[in-house]
C-alpha atoms as a PDB file:
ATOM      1  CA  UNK A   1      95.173  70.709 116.672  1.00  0.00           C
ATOM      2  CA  UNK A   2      97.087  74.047 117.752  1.00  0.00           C
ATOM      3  CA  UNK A   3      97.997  75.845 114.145  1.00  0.00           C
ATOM      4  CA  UNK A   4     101.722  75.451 115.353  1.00  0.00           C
ATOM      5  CA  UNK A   5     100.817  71.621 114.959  1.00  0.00           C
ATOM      6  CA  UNK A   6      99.519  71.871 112.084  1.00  0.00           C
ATOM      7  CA  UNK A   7     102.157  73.442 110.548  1.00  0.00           C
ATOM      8  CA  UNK A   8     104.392  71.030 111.495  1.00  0.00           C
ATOM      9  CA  UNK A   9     102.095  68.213 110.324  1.00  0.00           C
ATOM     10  CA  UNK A  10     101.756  70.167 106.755  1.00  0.00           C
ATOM     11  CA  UNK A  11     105.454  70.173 106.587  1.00  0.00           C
ATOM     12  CA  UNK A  12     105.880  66.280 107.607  1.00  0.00           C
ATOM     13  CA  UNK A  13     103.470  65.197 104.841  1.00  0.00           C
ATOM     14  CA  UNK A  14     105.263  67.792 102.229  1.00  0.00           C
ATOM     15  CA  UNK A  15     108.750  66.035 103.349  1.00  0.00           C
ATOM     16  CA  UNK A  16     107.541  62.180 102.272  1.00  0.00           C
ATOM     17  CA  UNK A  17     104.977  63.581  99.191  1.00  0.00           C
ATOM     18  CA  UNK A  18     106.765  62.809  95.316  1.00  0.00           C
ATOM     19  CA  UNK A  19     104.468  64.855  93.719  1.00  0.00           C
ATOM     20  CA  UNK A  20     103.093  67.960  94.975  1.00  0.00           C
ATOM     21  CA  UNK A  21     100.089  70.112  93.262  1.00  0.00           C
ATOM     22  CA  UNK A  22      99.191  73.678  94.517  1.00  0.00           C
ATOM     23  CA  UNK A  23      95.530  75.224  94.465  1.00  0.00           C
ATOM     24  CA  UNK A  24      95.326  78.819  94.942  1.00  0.00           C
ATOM     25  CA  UNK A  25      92.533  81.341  95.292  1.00  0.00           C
ATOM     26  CA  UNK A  26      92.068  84.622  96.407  1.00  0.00           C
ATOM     27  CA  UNK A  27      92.801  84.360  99.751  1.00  0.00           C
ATOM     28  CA  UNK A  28      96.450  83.735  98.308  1.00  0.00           C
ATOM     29  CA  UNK A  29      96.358  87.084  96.929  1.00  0.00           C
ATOM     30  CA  UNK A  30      94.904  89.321  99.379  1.00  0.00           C
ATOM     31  CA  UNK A  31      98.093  89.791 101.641  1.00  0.00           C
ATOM     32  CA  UNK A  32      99.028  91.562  98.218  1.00  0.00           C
ATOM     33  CA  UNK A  33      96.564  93.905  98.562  1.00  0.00           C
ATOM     34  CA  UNK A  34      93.847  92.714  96.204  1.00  0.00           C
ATOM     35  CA  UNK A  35      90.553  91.962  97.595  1.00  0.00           C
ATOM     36  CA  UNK A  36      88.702  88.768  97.230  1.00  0.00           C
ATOM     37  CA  UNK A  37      85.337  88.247  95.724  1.00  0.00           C
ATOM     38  CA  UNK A  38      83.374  87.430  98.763  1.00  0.00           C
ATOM     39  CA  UNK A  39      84.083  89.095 102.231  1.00  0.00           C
ATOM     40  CA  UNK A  40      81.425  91.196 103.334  1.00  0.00           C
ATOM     41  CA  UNK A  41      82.929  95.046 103.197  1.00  0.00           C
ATOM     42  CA  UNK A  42      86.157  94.104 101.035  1.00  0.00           C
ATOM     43  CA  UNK A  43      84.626  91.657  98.347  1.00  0.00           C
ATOM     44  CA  UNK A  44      84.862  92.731  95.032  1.00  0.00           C
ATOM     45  CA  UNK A  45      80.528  91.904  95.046  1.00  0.00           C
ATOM     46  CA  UNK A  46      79.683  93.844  97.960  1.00  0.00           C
ATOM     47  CA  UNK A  47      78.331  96.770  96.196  1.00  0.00           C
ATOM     48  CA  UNK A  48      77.869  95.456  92.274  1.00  0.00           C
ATOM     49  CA  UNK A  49      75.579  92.706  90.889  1.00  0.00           C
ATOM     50  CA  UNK A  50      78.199  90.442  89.228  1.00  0.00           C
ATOM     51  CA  UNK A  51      75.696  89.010  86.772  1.00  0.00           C
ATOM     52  CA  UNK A  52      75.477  92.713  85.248  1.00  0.00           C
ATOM     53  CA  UNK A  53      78.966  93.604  85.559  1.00  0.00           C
ATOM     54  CA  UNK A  54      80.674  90.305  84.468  1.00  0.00           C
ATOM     55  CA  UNK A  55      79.147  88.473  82.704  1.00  0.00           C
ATOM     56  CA  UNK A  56      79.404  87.600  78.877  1.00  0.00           C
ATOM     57  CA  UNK A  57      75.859  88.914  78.985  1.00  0.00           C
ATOM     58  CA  UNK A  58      76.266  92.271  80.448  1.00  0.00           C
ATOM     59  CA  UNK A  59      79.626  92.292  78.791  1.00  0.00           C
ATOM     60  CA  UNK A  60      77.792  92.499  75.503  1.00  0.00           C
ATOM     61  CA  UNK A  61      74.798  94.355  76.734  1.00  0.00           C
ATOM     62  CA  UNK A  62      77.186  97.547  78.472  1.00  0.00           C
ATOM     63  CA  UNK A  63      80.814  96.677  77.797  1.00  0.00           C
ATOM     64  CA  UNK A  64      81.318 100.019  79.842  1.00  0.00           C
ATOM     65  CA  UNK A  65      79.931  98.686  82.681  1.00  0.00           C
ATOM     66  CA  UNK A  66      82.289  95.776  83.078  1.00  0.00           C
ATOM     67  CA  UNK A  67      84.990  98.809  82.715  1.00  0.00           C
ATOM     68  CA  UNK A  68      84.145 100.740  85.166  1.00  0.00           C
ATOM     69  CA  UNK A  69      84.016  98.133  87.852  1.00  0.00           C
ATOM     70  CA  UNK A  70      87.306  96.444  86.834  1.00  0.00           C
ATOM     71  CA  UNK A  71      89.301  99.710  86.511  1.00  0.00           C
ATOM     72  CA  UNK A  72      90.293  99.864  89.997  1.00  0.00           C
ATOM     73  CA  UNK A  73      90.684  96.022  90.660  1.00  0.00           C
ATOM     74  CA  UNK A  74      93.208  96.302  87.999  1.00  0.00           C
ATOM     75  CA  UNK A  75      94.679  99.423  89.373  1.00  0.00           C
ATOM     76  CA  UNK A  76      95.465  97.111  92.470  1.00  0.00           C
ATOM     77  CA  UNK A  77      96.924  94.772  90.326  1.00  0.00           C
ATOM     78  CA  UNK A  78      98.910  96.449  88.431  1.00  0.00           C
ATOM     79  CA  UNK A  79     100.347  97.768  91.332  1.00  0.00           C
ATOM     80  CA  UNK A  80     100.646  94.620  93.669  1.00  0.00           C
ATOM     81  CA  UNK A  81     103.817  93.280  94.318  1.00  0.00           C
ATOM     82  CA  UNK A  82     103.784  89.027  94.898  1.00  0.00           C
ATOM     83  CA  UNK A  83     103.920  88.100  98.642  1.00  0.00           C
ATOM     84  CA  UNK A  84     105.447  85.805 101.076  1.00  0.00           C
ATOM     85  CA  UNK A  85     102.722  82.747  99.764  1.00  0.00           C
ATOM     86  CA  UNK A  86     103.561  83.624  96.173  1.00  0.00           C
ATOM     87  CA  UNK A  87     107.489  83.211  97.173  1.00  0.00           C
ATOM     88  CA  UNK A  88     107.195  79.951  98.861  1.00  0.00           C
ATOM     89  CA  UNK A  89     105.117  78.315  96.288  1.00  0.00           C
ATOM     90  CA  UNK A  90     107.977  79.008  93.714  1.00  0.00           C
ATOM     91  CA  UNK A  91     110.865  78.103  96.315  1.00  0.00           C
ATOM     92  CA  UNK A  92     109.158  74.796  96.589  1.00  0.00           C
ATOM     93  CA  UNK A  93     109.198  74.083  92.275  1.00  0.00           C
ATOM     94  CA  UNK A  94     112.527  75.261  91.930  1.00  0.00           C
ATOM     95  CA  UNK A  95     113.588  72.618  94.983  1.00  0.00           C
ATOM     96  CA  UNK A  96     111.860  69.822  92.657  1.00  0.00           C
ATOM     97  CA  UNK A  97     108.605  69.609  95.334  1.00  0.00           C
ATOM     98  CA  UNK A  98     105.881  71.398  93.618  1.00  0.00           C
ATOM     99  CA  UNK A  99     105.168  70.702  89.959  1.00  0.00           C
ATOM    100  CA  UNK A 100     102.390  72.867  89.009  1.00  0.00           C
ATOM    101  CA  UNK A 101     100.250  75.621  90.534  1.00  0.00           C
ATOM    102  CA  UNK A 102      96.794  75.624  89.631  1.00  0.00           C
ATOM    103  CA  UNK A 103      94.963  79.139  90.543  1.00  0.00           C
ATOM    104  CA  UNK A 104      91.740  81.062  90.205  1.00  0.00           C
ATOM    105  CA  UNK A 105      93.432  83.370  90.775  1.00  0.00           C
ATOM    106  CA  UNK A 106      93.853  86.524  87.576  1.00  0.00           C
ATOM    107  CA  UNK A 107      96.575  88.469  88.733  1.00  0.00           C
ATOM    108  CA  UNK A 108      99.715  86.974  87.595  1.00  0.00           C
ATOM    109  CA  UNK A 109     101.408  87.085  90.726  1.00  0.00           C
ATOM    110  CA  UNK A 110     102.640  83.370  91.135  1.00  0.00           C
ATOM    111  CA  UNK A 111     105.111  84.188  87.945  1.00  0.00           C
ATOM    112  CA  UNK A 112     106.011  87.483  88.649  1.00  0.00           C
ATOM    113  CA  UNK A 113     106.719  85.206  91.921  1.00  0.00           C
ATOM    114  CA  UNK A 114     108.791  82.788  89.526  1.00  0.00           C
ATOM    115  CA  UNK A 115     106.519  79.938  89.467  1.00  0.00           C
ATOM    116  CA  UNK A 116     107.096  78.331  86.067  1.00  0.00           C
ATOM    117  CA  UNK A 117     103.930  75.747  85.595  1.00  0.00           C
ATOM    118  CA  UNK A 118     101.050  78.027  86.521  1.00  0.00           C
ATOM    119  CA  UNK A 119      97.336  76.945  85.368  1.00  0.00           C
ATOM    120  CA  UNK A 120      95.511  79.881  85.184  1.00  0.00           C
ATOM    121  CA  UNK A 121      91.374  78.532  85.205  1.00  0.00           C
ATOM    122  CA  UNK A 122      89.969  81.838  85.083  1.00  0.00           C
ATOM    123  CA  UNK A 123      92.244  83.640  82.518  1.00  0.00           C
ATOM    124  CA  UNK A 124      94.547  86.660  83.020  1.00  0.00           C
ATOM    125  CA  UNK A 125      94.946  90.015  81.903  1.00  0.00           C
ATOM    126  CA  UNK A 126      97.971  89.704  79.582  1.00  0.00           C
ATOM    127  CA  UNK A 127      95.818  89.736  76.699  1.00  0.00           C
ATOM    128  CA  UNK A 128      92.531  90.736  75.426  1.00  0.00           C
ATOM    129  CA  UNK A 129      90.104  89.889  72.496  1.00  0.00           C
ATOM    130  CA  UNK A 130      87.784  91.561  70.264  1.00  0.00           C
ATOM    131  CA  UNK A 131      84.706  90.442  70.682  1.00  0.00           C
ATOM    132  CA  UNK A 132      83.809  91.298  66.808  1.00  0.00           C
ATOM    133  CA  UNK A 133      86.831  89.634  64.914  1.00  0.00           C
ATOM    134  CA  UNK A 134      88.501  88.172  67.452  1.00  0.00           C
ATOM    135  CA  UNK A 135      91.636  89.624  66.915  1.00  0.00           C
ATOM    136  CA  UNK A 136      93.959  89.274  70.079  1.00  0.00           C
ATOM    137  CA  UNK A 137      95.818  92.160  71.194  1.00  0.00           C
ATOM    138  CA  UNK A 138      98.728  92.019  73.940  1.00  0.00           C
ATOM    139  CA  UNK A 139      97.999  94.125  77.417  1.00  0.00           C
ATOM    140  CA  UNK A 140     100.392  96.903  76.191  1.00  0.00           C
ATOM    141  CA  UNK A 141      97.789  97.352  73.181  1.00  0.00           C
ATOM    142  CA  UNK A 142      95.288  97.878  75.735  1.00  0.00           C
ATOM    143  CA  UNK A 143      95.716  98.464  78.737  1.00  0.00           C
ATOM    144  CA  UNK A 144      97.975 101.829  79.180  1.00  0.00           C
ATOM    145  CA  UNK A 145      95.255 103.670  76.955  1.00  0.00           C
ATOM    146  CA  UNK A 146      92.609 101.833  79.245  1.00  0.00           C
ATOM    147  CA  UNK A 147      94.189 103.349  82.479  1.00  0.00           C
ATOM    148  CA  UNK A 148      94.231 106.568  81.143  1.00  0.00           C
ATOM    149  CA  UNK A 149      90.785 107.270  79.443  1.00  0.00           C
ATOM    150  CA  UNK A 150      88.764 104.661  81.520  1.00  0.00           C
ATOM    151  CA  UNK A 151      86.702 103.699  78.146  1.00  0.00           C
ATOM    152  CA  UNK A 152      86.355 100.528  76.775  1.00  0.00           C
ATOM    153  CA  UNK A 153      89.145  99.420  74.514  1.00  0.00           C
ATOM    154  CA  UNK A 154      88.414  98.956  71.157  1.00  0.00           C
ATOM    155  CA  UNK A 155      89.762  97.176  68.105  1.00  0.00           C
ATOM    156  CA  UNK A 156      91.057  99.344  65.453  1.00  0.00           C
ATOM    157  CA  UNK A 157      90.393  96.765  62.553  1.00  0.00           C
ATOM    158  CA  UNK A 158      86.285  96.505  63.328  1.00  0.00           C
ATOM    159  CA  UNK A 159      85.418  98.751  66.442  1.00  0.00           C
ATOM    160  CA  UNK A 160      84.206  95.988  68.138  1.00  0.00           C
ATOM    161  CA  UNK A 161      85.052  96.001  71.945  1.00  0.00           C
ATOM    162  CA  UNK A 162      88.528  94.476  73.216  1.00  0.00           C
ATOM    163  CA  UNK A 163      87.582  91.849  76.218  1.00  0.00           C
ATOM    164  CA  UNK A 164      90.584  91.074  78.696  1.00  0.00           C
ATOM    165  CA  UNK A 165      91.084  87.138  78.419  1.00  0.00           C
ATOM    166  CA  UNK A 166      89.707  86.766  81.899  1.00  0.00           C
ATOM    167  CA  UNK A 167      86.473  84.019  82.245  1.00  0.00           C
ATOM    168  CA  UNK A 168      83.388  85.950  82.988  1.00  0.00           C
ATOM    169  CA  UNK A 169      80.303  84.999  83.980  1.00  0.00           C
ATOM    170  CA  UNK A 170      78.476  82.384  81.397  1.00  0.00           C
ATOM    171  CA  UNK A 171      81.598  81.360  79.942  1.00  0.00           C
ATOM    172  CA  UNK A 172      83.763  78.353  79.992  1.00  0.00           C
ATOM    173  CA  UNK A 173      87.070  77.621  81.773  1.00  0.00           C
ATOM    174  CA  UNK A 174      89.836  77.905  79.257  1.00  0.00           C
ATOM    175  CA  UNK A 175      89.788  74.513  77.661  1.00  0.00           C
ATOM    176  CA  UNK A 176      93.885  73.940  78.021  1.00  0.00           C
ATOM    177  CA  UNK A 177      94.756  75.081  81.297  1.00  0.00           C
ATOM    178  CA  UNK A 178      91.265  73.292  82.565  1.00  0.00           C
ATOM    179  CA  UNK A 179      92.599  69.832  81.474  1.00  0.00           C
ATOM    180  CA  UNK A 180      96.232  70.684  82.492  1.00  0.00           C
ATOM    181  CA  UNK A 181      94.862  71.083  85.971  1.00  0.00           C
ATOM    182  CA  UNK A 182      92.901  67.968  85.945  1.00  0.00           C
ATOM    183  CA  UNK A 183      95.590  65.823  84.854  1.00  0.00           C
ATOM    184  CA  UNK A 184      97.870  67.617  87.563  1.00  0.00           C
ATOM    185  CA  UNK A 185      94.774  66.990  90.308  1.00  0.00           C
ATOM    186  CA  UNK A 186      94.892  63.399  89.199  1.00  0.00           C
ATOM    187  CA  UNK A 187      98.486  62.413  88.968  1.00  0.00           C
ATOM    188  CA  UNK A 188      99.497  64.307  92.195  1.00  0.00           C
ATOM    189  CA  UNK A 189     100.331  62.568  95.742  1.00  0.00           C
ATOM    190  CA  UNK A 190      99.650  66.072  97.911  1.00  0.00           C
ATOM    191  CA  UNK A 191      97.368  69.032  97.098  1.00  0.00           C
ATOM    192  CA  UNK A 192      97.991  72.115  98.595  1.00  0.00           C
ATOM    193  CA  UNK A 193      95.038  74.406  98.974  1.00  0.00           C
ATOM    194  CA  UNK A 194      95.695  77.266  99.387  1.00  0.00           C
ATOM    195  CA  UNK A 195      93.402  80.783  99.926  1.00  0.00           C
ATOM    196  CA  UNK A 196      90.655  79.079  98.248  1.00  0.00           C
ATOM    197  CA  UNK A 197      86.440  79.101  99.579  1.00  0.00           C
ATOM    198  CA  UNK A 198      85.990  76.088  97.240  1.00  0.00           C
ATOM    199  CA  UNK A 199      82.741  77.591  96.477  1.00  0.00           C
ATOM    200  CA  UNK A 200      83.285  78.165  92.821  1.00  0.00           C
ATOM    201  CA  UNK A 201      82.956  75.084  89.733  1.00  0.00           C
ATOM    202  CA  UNK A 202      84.003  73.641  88.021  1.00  0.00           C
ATOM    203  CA  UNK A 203      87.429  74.408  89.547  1.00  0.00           C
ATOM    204  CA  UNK A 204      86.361  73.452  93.056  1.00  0.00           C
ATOM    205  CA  UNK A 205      85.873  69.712  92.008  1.00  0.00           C
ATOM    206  CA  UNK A 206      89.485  69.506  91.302  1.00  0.00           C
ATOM    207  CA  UNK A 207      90.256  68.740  94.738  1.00  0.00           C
ATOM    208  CA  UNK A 208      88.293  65.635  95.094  1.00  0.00           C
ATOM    209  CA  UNK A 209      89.784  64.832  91.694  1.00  0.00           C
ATOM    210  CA  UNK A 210      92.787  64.340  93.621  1.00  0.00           C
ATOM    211  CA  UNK A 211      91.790  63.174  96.734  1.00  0.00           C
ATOM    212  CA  UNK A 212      89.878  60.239  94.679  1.00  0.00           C
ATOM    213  CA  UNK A 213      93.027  59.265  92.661  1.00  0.00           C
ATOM    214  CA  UNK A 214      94.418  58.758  96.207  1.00  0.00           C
ATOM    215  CA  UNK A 215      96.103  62.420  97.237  1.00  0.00           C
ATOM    216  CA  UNK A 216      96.387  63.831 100.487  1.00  0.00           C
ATOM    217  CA  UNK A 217      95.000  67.045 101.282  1.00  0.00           C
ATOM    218  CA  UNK A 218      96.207  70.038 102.980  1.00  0.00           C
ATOM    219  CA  UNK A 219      94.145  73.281 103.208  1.00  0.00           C
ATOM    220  CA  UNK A 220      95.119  76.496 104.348  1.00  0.00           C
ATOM    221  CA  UNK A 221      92.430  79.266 104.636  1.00  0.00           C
ATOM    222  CA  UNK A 222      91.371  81.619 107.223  1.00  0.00           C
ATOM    223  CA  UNK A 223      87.764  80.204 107.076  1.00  0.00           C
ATOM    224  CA  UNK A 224      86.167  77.008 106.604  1.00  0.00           C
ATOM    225  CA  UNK A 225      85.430  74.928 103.621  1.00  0.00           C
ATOM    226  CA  UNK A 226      83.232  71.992 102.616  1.00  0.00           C
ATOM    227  CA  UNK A 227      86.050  70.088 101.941  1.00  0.00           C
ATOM    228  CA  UNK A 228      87.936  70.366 105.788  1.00  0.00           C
ATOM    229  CA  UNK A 229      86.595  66.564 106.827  1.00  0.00           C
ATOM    230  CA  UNK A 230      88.189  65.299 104.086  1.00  0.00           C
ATOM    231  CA  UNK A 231      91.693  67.295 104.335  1.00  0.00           C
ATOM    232  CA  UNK A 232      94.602  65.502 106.338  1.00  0.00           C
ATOM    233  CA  UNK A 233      95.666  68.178 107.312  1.00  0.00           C
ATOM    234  CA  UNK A 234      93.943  72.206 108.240  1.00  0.00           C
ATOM    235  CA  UNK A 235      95.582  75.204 108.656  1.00  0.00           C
ATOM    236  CA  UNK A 236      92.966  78.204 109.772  1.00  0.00           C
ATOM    237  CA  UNK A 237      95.665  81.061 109.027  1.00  0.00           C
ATOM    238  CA  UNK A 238      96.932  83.786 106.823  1.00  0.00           C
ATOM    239  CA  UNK A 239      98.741  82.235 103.599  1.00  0.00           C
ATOM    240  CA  UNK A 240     101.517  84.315 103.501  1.00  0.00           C
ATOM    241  CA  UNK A 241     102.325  83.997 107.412  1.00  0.00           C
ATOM    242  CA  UNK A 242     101.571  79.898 106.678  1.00  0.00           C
ATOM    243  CA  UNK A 243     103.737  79.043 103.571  1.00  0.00           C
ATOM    244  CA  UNK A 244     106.770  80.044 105.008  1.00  0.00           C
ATOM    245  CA  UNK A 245     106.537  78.510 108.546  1.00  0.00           C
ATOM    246  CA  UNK A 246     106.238  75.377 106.741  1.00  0.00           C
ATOM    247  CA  UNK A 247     109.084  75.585 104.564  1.00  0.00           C
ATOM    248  CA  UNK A 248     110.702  76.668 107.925  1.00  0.00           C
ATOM    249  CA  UNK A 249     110.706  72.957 108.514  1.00  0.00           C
ATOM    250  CA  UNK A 250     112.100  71.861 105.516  1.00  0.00           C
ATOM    251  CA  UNK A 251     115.602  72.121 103.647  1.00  0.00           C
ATOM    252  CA  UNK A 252     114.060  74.931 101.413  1.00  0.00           C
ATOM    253  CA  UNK A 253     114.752  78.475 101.498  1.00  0.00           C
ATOM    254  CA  UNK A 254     112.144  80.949  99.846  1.00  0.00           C
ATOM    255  CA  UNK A 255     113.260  82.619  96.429  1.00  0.00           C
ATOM    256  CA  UNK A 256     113.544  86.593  98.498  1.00  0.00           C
END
């Protein structure tokens, strides 16, 4: 199947679905200009060992080290605007198609896109949290200091270092959003994947979740996954160039 054709098939099974779930990963992102965590050259591991740099371990064996690798990942964020994918993801819930987005993603780009149900599995860098007294602080406690000095925040009740609420390494998925995206993954007609390796648990089960309860599934991503036999429906291509062609087909305009 040509990806024109597949487009056109992803849109004809988006047309009949009643309730549509979205599952988005990196490759959602990087048209945005942040790198994912994986390509040779560009991933964010190429040149660190993640298990020393983030990880709840190393976090709390050289908080500084965690730091300095995340200071210019978060530069990029900071500074990314959301793309054409983000867009057409958020046209599609305010049409009444999509009713939650569930991403790996950390970068808060689907609702700075306008998405309004957004599960975030591995966190987000709107807050932070002292790893002494757990005090939580908003990102404008943190983070403008952060950008400025480089140096671990810390808490100004106990000194203890400030930890952005993003899941490293050792730690659990957010307990909330986990089992908001599992009861979205099992009550949903359609999953969209979107950007996503599927390489990475517990969020990569969520799909056959879904496709047990009886969902359809369409994957977009410029490589292959382990879960492409089972898709109805693969589209090998760039997320942002993808999204819209297949709203193209449909009585949906993007929200730009």
């Amino acid at each position: 199947m040509t990806v024109e054709n597949a487009i056109g098939a992803a849109a004809q099974l988006l047309k009949t679905a009643q309730r549509v779930v979205a599952f988005t990963g990196a490759g959602t992102s990087t048209p945005s200009g942040i790198p994912d965590f994986r390509s040779p050259a560009s991933g964010l591991w190429d040149s660190v060992n993640p298990i020393e740099v983030a990880s709840i371990y190393g976090f709390r064996a050289n908080p500084q080290a965690f730091f300095d690798w995340v200071y210019p990942l978060l530069t990029l964020i900071l500074n990314a605007q959301p793309n054409a994918a983000h867009h057409a993801l958020a046209a599609l819930e305010a049409h009444g198609k999509l009713h939650a987005v569930i991403t790996q993603n950390i970068d808060d780009l689907h609702t700075r896109a306008g998405s309004q149900t957004v599960h975030e599995l591995h966190g987000h860098f709107r807050e932070g949290t002292c790893i002494g007294c757990y005090r939580v602080f908003a990102a404008a406690d943190i983070i403008p200091q952060f950008m400025t000095d480089r140096q671990a925040p810390r808490c100004p009740a106990c000194g203890g270092v400030v930890k952005p609420n993003v899941v490293l390494f050792g730690e659990q998925l957010p307990y909330q959003a986990f089992e908001a995206a599992r009861e979205a993954a099992r009550t949903c007609d359609l999953m969209l994947i979107i950007g996503s390796s599927l390489e990475v648990a517990p969020a990569s089960e969520l799909p056959n979740l879904a496709r047990r309860a009886g969902a359809k599934l369409i994957i977009i991503n410029l490589t292959p996954t382990d879960y492409d036999d089972q898709a109805a429906v693969v589209v090998p291509a760039d997320a942002a160039v993808t999204l819209p062609a297949i709203l193209a087909h449909l009585p949906i305009t993007s929200t730009v």
